[in-house]
C-alpha atoms as a PDB file:
ATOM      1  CA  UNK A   1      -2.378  -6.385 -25.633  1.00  0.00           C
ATOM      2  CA  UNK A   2       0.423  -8.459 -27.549  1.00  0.00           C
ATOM      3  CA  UNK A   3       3.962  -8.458 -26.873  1.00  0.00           C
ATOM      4  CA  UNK A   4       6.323 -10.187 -29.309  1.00  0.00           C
ATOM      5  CA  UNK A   5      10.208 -10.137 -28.706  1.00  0.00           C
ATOM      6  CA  UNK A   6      12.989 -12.410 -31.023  1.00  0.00           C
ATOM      7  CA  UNK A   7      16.146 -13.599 -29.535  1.00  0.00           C
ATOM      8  CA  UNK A   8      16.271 -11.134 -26.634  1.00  0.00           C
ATOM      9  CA  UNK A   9      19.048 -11.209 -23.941  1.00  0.00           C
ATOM     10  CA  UNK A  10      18.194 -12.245 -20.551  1.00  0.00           C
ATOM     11  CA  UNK A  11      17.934  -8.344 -19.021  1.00  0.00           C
ATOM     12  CA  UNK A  12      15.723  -7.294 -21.947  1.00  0.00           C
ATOM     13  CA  UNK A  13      13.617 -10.183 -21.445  1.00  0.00           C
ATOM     14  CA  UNK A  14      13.003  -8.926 -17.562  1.00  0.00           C
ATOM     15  CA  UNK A  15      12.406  -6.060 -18.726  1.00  0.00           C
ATOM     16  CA  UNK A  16       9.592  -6.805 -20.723  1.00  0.00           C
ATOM     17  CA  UNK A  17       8.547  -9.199 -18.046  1.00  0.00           C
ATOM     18  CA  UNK A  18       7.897  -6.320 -15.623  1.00  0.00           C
ATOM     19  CA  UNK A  19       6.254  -3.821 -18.215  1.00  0.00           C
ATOM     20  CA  UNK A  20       3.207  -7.194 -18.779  1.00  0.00           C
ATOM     21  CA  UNK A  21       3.821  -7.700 -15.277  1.00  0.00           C
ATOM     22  CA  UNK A  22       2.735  -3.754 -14.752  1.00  0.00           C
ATOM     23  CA  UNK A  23       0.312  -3.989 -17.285  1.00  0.00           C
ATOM     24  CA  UNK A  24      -1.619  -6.965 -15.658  1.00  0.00           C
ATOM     25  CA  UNK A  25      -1.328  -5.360 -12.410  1.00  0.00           C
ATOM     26  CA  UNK A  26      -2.972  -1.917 -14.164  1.00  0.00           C
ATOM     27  CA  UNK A  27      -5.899  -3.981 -15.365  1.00  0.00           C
ATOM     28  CA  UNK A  28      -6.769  -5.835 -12.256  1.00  0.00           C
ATOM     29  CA  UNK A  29      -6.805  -2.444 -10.070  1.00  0.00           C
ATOM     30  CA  UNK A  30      -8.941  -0.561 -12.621  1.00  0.00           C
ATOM     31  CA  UNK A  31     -11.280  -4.337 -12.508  1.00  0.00           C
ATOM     32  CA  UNK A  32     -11.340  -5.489  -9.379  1.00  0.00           C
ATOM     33  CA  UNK A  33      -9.613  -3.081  -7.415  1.00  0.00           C
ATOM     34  CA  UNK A  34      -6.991  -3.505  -4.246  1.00  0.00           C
ATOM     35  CA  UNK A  35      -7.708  -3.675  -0.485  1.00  0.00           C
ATOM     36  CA  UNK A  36      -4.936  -2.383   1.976  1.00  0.00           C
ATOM     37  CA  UNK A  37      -4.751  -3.445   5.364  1.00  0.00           C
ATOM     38  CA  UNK A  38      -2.439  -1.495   7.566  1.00  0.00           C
ATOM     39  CA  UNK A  39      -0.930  -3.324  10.590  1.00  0.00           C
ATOM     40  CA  UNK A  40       1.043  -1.284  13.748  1.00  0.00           C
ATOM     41  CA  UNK A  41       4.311  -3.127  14.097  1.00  0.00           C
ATOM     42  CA  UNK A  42       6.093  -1.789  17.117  1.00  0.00           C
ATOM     43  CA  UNK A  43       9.540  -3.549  18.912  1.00  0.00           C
ATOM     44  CA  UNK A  44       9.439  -1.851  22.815  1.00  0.00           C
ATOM     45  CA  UNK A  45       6.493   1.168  22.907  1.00  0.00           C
ATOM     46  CA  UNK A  46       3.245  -0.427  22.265  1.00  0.00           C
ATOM     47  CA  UNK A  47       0.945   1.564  19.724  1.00  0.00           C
ATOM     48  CA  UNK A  48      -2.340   2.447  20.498  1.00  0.00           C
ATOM     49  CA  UNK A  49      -4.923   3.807  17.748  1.00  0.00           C
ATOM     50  CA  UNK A  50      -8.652   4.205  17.718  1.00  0.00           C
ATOM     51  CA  UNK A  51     -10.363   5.551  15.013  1.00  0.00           C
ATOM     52  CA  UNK A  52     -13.153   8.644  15.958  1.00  0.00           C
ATOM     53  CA  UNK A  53     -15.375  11.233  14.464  1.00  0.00           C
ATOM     54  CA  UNK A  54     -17.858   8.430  12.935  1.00  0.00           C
ATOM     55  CA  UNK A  55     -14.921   6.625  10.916  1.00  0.00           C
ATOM     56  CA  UNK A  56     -13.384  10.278   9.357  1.00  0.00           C
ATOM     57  CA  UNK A  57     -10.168  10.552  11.809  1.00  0.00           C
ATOM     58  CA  UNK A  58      -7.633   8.247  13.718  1.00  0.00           C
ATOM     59  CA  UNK A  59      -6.152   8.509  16.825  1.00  0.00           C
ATOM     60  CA  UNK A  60      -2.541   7.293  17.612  1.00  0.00           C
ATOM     61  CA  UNK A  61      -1.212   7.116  21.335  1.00  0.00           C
ATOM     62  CA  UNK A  62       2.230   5.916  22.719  1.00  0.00           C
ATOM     63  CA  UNK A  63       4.239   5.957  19.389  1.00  0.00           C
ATOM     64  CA  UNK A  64       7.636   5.818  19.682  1.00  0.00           C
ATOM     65  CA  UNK A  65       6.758   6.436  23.919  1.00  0.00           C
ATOM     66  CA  UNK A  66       5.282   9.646  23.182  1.00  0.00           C
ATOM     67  CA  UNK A  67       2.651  11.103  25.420  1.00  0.00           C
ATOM     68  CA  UNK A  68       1.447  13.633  22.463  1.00  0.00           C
ATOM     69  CA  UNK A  69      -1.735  12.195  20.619  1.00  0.00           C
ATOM     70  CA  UNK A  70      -1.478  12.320  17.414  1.00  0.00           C
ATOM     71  CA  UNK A  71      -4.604  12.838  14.979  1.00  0.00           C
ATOM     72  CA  UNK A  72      -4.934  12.016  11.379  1.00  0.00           C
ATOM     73  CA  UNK A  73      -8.242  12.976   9.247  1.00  0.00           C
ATOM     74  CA  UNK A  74      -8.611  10.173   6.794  1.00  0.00           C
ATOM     75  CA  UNK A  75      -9.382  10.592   2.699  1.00  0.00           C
ATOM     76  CA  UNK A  76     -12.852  10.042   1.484  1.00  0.00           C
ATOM     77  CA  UNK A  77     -12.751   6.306  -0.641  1.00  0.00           C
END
């Protein structure tokens, strides 16, 4: 993938930054792939979570100080 660009002003020139910048990022995903960590961040109610049901569900106590549980089946991948 080539891109060529003559006497551009400086917001075009982002711009085209951002689309290889996109581009790059497109081609290492589909490569290598990404890894997401997610991290509880809480200021006066500490979070609780466990995850059940051999690694298929997750289980979040205390959020926001509430006493419901709350239960979220995770996606396959």
């Amino acid at each position: 993938l080539q891109v060529d660009a003559w006497f551009g002003t400086r917001r075009t020139m982002a711009a085209i930054r951002t689309a290889i910048s996109h581009g790059q990022n497109l081609i290492t995903g589909v490569t290598k792939g990404y890894r997401y960590k997610m991290r509880f961040v809480y200021a006066h109610f500490p979070i609780n979570a466990s995850i059940t049901n051999s690694n298929t569900a997750i289980e979040i106590r205390n959020f926001l100080g509430e006493k419901k549980v709350r239960k979220v089946d995770m996606l396959e991948g």
